[in-house]
N, C-alpha and C. Protein backbone atom coordinates (compact mmCIF):
# COMPACT_ATOMS: atom_id res chain seq x y z
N UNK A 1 0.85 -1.17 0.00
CA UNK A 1 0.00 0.00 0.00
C UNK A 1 0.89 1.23 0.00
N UNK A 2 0.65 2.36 -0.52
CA UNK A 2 1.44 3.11 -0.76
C UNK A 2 0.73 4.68 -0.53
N UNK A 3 1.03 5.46 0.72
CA UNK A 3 0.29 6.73 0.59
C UNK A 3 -0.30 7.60 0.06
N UNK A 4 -1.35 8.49 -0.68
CA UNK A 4 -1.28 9.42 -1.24
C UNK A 4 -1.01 10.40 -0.75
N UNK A 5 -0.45 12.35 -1.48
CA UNK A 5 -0.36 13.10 -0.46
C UNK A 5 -1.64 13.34 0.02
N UNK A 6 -2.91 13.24 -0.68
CA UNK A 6 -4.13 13.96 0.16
C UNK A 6 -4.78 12.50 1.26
N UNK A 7 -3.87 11.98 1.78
CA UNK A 7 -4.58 10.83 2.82
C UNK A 7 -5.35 11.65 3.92
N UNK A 8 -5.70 10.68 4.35
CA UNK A 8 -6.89 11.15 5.38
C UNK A 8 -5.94 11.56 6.59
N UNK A 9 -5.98 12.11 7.75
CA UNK A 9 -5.23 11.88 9.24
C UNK A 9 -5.35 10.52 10.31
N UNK A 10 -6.45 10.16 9.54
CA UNK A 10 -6.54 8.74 10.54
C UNK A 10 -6.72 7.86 9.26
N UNK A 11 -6.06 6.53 9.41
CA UNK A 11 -6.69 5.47 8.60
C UNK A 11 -7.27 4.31 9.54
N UNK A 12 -7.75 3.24 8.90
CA UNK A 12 -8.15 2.18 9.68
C UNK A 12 -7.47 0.80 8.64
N UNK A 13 -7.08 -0.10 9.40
CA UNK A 13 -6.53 -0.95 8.72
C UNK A 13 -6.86 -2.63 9.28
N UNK A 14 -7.50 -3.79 8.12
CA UNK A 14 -8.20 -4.35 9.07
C UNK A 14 -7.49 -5.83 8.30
N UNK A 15 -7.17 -6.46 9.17
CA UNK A 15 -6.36 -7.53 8.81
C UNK A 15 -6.75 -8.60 9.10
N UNK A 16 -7.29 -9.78 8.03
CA UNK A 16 -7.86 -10.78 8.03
C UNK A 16 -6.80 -12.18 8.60
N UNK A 17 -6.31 -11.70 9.86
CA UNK A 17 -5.23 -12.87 10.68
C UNK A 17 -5.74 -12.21 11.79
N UNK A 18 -5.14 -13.88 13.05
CA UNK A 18 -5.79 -12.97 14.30
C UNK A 18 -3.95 -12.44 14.81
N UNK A 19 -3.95 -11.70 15.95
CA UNK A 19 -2.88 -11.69 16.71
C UNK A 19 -2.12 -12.15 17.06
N UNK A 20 -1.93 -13.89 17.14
CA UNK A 20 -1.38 -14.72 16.96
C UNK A 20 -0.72 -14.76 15.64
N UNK A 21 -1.51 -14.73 14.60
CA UNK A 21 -0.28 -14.58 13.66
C UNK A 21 0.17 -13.33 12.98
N UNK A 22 0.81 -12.52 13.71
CA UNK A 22 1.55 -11.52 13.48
C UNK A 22 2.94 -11.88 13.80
N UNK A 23 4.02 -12.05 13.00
CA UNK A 23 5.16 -12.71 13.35
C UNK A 23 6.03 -11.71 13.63
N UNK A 24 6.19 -10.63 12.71
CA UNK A 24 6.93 -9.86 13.37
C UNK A 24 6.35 -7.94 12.46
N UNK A 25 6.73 -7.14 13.45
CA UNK A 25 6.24 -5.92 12.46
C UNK A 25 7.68 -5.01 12.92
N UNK A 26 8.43 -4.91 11.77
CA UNK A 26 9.81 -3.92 11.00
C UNK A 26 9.47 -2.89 10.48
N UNK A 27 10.90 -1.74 10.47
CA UNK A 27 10.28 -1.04 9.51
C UNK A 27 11.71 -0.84 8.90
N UNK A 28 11.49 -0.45 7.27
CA UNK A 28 12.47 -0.68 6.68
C UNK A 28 12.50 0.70 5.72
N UNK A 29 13.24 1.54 6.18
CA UNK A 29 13.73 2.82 5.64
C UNK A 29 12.08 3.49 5.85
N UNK A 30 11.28 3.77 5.01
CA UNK A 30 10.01 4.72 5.60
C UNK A 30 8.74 3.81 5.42
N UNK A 31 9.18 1.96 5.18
CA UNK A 31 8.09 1.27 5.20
C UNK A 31 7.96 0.82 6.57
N UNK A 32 6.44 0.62 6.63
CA UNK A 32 6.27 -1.03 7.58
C UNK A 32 6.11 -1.70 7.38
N UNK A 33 7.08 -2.94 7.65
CA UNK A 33 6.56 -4.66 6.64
C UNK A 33 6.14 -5.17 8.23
N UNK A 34 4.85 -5.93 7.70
CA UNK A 34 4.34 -6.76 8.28
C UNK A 34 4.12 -8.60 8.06
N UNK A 35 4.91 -9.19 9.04
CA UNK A 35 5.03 -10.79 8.45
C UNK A 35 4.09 -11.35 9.02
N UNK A 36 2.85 -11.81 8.28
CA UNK A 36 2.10 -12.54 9.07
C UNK A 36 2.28 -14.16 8.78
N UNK A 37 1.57 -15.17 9.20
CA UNK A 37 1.44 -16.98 9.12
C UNK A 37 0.47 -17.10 9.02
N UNK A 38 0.19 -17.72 8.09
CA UNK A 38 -1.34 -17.64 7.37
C UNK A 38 -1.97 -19.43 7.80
N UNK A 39 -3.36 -19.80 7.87
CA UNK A 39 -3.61 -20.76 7.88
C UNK A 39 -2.72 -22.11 7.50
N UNK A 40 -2.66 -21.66 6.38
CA UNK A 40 -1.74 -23.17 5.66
C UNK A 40 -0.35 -23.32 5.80
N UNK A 41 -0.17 -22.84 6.62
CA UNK A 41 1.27 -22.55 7.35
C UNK A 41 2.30 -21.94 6.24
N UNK A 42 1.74 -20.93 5.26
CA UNK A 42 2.64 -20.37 4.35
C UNK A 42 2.44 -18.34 5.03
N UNK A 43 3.32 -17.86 4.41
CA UNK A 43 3.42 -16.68 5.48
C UNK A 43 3.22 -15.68 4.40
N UNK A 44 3.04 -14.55 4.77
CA UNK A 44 2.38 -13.33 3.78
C UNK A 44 3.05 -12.19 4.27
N UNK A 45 3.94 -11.54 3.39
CA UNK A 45 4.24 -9.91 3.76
C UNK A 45 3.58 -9.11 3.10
N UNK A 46 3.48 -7.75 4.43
CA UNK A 46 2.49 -6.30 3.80
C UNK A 46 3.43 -5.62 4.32
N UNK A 47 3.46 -4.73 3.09
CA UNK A 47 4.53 -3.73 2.75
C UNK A 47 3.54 -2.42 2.83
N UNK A 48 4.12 -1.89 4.17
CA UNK A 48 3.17 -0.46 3.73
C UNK A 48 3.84 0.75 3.44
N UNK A 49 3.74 1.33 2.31
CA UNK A 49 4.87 2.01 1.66
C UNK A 49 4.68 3.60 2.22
N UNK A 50 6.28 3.94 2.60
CA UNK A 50 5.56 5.53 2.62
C UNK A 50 5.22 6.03 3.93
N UNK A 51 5.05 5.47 5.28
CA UNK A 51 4.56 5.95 6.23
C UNK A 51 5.17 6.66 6.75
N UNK A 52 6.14 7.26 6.98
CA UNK A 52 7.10 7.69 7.85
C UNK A 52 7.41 9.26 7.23
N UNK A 53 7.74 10.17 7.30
CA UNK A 53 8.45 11.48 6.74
C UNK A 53 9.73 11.98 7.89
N UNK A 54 10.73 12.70 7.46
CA UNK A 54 11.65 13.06 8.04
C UNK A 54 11.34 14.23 8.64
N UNK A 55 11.31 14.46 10.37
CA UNK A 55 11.59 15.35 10.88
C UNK A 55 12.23 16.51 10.59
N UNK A 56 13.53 16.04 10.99
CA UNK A 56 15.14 16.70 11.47
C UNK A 56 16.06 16.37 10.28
N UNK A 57 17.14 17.08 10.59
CA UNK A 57 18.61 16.64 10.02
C UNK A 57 19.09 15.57 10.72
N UNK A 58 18.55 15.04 12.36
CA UNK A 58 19.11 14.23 12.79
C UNK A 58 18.50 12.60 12.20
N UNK A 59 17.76 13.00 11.54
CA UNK A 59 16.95 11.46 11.07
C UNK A 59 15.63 11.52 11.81
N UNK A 60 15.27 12.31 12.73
CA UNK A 60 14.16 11.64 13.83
C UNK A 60 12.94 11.95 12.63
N UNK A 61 11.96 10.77 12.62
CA UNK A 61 10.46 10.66 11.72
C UNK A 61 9.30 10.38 12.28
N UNK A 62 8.64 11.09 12.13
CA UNK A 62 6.97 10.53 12.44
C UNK A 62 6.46 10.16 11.38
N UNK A 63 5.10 9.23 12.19
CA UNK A 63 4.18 9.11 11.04
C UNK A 63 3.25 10.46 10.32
N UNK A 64 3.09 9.95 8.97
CA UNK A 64 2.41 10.86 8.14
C UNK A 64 1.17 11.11 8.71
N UNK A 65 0.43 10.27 8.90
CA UNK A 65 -0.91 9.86 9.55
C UNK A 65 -0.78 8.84 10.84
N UNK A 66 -2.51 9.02 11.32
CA UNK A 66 -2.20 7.77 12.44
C UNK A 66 -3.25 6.61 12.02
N UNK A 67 -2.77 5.87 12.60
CA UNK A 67 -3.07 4.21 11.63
C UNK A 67 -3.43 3.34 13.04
N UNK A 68 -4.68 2.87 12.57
CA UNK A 68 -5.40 2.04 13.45
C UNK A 68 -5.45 0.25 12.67
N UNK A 69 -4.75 -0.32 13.73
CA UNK A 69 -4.97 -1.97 12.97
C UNK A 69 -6.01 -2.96 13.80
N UNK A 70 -6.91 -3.50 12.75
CA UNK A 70 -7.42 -4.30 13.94
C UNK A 70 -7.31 -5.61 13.24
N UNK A 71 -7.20 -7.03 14.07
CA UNK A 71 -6.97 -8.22 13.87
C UNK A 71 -8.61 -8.77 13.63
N UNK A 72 -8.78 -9.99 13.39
CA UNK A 72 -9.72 -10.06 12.88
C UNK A 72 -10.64 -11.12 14.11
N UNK A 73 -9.63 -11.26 14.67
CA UNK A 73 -10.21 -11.49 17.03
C UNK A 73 -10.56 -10.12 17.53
N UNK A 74 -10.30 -8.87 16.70
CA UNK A 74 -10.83 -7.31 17.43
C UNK A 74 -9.79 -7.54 18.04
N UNK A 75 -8.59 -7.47 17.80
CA UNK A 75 -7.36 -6.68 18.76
C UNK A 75 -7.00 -5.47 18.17
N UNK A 76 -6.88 -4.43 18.52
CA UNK A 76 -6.88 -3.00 18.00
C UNK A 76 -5.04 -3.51 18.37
């Protein structure tokens, strides 16, 4: 998934795994990859492109927006 500039300030993001399978969540230069384990014991990455913008000269970044995930057990 990849930002636009006119995004909303809040998104909602709803992920058809429960909490349990969230294996690990990275972030890799201004993405967030998300590794989930899917039923059939094969695993799925989501690449969410774009989230992050640069502060500072020192590197420090926030998010663009704020991002709500929910699992599909309702774990926010």
């Amino acid at each position: 998934m990849k930002e636009s500039a006119c995004s909303h300030k809040y998104s909602n993001m709803v992920l058809d795994h429960t909490v349990a399978n969230i294996i690990k969540v990275s972030l890799k230069s201004d993405d967030i990859v998300l590794n989930l384990h899917n039923d059939n014991h094969t695993q799925t990455e989501v690449i969410l492109k774009d989230m992050y913008r640069e502060l500072t000269q020192n590197e420090e970044r926030a998010l663009k927006d704020r991002y709500t995930f929910q699992t599909s057990d309702s774990v926010f």
